[in-house]
N, C-alpha and C. Protein backbone atom coordinates (compact mmCIF):
# COMPACT_ATOMS: atom_id res chain seq x y z
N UNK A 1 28.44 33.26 103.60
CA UNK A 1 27.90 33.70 102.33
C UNK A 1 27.16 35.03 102.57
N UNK A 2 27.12 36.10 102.15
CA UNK A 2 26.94 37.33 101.97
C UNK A 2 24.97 37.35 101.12
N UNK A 3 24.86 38.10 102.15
CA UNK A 3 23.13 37.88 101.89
C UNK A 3 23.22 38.45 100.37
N UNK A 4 23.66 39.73 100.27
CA UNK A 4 23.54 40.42 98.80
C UNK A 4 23.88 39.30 97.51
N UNK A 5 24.57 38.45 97.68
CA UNK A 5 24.82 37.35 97.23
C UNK A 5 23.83 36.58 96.66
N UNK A 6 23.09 35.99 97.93
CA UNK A 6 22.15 35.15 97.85
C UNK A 6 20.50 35.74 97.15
N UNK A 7 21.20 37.08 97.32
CA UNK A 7 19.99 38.05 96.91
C UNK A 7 20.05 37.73 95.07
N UNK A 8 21.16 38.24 95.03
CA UNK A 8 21.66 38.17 93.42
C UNK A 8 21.46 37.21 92.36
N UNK A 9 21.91 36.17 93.16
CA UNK A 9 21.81 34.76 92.28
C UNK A 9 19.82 34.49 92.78
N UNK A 10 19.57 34.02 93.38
CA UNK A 10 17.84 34.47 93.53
C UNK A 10 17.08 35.47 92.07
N UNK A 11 17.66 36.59 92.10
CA UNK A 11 16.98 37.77 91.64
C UNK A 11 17.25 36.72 89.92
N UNK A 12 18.52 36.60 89.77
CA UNK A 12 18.82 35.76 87.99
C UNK A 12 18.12 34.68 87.83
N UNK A 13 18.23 33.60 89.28
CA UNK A 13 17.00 32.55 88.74
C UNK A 13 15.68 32.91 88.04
N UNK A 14 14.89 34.02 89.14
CA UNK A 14 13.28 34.43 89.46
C UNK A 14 13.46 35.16 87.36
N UNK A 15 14.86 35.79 87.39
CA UNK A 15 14.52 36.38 85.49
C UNK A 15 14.27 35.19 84.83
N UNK A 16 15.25 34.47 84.75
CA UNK A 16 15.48 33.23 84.14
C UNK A 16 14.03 32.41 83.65
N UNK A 17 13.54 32.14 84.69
CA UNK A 17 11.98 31.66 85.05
C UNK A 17 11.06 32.34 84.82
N UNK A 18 11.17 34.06 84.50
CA UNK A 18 10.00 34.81 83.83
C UNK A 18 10.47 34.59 82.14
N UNK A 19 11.72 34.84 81.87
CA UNK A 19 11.91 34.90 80.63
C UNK A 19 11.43 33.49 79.47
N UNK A 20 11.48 32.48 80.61
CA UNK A 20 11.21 31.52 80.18
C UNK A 20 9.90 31.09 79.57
N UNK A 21 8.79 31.69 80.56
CA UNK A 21 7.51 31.52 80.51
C UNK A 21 6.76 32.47 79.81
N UNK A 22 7.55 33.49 79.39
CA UNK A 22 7.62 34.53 78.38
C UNK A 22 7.47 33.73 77.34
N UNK A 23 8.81 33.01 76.63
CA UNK A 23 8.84 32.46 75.46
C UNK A 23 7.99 31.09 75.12
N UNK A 24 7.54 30.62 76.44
CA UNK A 24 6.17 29.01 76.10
C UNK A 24 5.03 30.07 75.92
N UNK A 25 4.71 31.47 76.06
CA UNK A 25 3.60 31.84 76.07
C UNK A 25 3.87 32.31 74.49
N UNK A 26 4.45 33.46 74.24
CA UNK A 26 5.11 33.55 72.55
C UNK A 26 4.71 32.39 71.68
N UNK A 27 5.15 31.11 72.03
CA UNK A 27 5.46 30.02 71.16
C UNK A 27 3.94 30.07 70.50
N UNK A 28 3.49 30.05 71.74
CA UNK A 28 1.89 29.36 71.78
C UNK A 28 1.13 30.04 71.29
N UNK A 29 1.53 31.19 71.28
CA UNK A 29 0.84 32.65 70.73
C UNK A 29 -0.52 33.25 71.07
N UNK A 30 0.22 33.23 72.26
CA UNK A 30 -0.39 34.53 73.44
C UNK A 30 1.03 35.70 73.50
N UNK A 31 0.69 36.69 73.67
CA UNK A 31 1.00 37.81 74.58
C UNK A 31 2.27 37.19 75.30
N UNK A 32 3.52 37.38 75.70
CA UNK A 32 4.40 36.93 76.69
C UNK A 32 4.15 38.01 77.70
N UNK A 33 3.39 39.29 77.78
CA UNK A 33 3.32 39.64 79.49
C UNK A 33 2.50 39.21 80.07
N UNK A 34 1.38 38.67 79.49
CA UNK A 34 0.66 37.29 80.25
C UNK A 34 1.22 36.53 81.29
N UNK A 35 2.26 36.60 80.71
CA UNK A 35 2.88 35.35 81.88
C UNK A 35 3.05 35.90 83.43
N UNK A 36 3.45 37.32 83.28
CA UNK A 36 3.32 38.14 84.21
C UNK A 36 2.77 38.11 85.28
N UNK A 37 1.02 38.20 85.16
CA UNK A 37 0.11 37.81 85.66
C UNK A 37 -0.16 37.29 86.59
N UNK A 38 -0.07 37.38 88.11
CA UNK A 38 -0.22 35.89 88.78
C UNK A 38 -2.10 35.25 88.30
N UNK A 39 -2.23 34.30 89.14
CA UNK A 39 -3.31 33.52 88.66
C UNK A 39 -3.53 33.54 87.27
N UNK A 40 -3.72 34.99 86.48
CA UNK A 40 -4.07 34.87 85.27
C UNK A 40 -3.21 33.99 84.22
N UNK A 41 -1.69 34.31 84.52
CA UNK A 41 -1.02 33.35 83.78
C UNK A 41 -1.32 31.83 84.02
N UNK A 42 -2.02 31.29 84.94
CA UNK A 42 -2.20 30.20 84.88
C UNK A 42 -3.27 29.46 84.57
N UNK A 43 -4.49 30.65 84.18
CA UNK A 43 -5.42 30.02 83.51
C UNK A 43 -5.29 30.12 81.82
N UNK A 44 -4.15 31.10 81.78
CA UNK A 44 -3.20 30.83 80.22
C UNK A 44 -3.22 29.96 79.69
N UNK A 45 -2.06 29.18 80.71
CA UNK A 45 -1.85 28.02 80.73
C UNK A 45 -2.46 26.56 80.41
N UNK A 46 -3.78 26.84 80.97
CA UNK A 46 -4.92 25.73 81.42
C UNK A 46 -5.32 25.94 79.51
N UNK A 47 -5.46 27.30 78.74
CA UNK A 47 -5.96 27.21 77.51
C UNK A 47 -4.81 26.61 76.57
N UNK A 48 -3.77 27.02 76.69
CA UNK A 48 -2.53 26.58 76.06
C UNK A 48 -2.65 25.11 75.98
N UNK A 49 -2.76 24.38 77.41
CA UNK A 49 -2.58 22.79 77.05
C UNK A 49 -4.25 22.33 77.23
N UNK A 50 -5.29 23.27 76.32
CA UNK A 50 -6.56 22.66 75.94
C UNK A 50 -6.87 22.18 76.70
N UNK A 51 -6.94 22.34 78.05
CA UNK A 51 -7.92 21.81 79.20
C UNK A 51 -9.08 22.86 79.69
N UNK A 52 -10.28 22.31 80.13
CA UNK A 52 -12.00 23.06 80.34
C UNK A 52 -11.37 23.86 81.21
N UNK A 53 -12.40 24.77 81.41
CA UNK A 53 -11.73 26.03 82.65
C UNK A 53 -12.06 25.43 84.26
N UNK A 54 -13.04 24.10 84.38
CA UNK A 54 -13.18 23.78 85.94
C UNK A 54 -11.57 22.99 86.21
N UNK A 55 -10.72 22.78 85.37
CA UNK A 55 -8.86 22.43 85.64
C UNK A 55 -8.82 23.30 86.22
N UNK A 56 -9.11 25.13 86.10
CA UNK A 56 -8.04 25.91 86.13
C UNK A 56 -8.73 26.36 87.31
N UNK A 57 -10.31 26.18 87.76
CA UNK A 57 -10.91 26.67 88.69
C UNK A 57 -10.81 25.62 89.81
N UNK A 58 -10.42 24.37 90.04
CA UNK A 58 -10.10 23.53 90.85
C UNK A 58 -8.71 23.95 91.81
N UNK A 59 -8.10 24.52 90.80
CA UNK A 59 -6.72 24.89 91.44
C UNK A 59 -7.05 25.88 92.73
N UNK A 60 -8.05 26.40 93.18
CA UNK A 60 -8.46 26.72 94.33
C UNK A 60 -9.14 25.99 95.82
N UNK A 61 -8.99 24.65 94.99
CA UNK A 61 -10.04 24.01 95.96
C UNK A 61 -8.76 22.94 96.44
N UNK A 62 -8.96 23.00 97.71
CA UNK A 62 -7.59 21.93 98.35
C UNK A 62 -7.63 20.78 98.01
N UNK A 63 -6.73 19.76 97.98
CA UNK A 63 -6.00 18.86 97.80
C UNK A 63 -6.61 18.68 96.17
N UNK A 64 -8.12 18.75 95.37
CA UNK A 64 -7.97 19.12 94.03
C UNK A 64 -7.24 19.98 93.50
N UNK A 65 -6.64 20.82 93.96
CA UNK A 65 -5.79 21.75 93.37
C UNK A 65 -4.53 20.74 92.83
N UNK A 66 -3.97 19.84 93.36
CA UNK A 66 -2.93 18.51 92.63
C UNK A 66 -3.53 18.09 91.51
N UNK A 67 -4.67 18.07 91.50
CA UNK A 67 -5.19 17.39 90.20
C UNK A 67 -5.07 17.95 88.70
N UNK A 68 -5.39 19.70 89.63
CA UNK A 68 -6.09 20.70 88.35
C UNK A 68 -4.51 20.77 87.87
N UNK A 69 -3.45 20.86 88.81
CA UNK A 69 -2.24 21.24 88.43
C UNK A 69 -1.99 20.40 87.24
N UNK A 70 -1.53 18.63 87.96
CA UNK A 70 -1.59 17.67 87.07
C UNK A 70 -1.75 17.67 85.44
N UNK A 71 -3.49 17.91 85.73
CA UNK A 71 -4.17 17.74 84.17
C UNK A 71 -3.45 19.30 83.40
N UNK A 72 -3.24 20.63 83.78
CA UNK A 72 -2.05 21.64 83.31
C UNK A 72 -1.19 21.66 82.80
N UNK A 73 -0.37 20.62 83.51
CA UNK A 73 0.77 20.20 82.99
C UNK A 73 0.99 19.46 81.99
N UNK A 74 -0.33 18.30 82.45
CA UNK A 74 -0.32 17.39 80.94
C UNK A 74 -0.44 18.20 79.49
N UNK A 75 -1.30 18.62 80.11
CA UNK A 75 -2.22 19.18 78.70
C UNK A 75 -1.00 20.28 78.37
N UNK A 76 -0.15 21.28 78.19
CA UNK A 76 1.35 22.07 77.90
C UNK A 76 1.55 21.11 77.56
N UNK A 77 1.98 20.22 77.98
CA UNK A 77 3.24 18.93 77.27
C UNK A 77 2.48 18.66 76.28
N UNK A 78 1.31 18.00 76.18
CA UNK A 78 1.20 17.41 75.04
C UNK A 78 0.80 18.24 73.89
N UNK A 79 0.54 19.99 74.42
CA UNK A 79 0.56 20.92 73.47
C UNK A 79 1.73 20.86 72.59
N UNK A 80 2.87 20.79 73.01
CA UNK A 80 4.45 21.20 72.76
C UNK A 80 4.64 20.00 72.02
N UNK A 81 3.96 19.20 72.13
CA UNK A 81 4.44 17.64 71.41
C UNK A 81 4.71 16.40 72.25
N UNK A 82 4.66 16.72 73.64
CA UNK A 82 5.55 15.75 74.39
C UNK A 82 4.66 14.80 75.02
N UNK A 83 5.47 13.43 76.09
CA UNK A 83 4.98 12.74 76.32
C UNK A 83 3.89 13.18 77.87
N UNK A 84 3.71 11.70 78.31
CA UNK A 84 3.61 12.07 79.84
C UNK A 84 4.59 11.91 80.56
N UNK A 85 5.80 11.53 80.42
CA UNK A 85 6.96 11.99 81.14
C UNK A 85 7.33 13.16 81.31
N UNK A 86 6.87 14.12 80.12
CA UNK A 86 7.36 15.55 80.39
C UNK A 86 6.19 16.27 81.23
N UNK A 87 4.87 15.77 80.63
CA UNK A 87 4.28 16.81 81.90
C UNK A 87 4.41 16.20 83.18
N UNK A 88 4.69 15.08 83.82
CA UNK A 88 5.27 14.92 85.00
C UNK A 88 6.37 15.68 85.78
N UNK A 89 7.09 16.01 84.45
CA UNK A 89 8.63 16.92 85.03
C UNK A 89 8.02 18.43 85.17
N UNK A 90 7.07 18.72 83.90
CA UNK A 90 6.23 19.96 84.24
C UNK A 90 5.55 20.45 85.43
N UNK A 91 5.16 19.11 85.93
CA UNK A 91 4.32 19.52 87.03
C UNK A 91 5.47 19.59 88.51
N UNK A 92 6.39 18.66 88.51
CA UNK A 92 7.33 18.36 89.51
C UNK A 92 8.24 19.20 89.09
N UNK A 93 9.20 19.78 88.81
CA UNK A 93 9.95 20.39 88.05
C UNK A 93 9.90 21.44 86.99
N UNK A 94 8.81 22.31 87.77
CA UNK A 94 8.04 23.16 86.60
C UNK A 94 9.63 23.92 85.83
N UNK A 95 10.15 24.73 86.96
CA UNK A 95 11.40 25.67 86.60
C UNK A 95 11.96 25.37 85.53
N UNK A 96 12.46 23.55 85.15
CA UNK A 96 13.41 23.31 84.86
C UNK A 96 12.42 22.68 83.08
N UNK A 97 11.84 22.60 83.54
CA UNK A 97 10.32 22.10 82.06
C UNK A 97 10.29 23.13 81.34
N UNK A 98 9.47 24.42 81.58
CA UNK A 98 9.13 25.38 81.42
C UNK A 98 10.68 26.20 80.59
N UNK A 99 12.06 26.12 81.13
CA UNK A 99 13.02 26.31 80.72
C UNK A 99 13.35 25.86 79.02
N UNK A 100 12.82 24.55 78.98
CA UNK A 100 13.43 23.41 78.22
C UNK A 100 12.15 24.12 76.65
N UNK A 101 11.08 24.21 77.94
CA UNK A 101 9.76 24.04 76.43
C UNK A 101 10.15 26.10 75.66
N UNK A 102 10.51 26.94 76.62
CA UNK A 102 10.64 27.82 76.45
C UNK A 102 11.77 28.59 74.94
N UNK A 103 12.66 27.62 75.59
CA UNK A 103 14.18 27.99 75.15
C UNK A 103 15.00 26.80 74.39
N UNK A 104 14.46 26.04 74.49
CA UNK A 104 14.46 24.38 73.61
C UNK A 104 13.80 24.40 71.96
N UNK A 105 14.11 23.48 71.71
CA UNK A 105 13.32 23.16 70.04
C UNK A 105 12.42 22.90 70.30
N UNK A 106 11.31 22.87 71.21
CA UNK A 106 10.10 22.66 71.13
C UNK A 106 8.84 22.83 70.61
N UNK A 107 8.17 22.99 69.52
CA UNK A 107 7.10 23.66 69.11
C UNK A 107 6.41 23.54 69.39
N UNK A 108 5.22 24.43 69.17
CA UNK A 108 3.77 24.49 69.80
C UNK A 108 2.79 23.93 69.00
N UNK A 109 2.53 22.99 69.03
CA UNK A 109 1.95 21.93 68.12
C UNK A 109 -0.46 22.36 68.76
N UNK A 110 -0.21 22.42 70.03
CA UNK A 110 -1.52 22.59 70.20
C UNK A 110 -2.55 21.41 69.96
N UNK A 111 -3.67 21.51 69.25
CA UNK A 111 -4.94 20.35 69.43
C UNK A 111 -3.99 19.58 68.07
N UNK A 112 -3.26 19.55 67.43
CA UNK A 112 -2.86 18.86 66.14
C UNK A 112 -2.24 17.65 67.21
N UNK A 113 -1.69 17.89 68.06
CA UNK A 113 -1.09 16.79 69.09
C UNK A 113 -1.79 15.39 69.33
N UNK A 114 -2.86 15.23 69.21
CA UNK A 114 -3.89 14.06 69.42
C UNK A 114 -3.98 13.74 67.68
N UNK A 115 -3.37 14.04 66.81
CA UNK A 115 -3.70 13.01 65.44
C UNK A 115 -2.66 12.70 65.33
């Protein structure tokens, strides 16, 4: 297999996966170059699925950093409408979540999600 190859298909995933997180940030209505961002897009995130900012500040601190992720994930899913099965796949399967909530029928439902 031809590195330029492996380069190529790489380079379309890594779009794929910005474009994606582009459109959950849109939905939600933030900014999509936010997503851009390293770290910053992920304390985006932490506001998007209505979690306190010590979620998003844990994500620095070892083995809490699983947690802060965790409660992230939840909290997106149940922004978008969904269960805890999906922020499980969010958190395990961000690529393929993030794809779905992005580019899917998903709406951004936000704090209305808990009535």
């Amino acid at each position: 297999m031809n590195a330029s190859y492996i380069l190529s298909v790489g380079l379309i995933i890594w779009l794929i996966g910005v474009l994606s997180m582009w459109q959950v940030f849109e939905k939600a209505g933030y900014e999509g170059w936010k997503s851009l961002i390293p770290i910053y897009n992920v304390y985006i995130l932490s506001q998007i699925g209505g979690q306190p900012v010590w979620a998003f500040l844990i994500l620095f601190v070892p083995v809490l950093n699983i947690v802060g992720a965790l409660m992230i994930s939840m909290g997106v899913a149940k922004a978008f409408g969904k269960g805890t099965g999906f922020g499980i796949l969010l958190f395990v399967f961000n690529f393929f979540g993030y794809l779905y909530l992005g580019w899917g029928q998903s709406e951004y439902v936000g704090d209305k999600a808990g009535e």
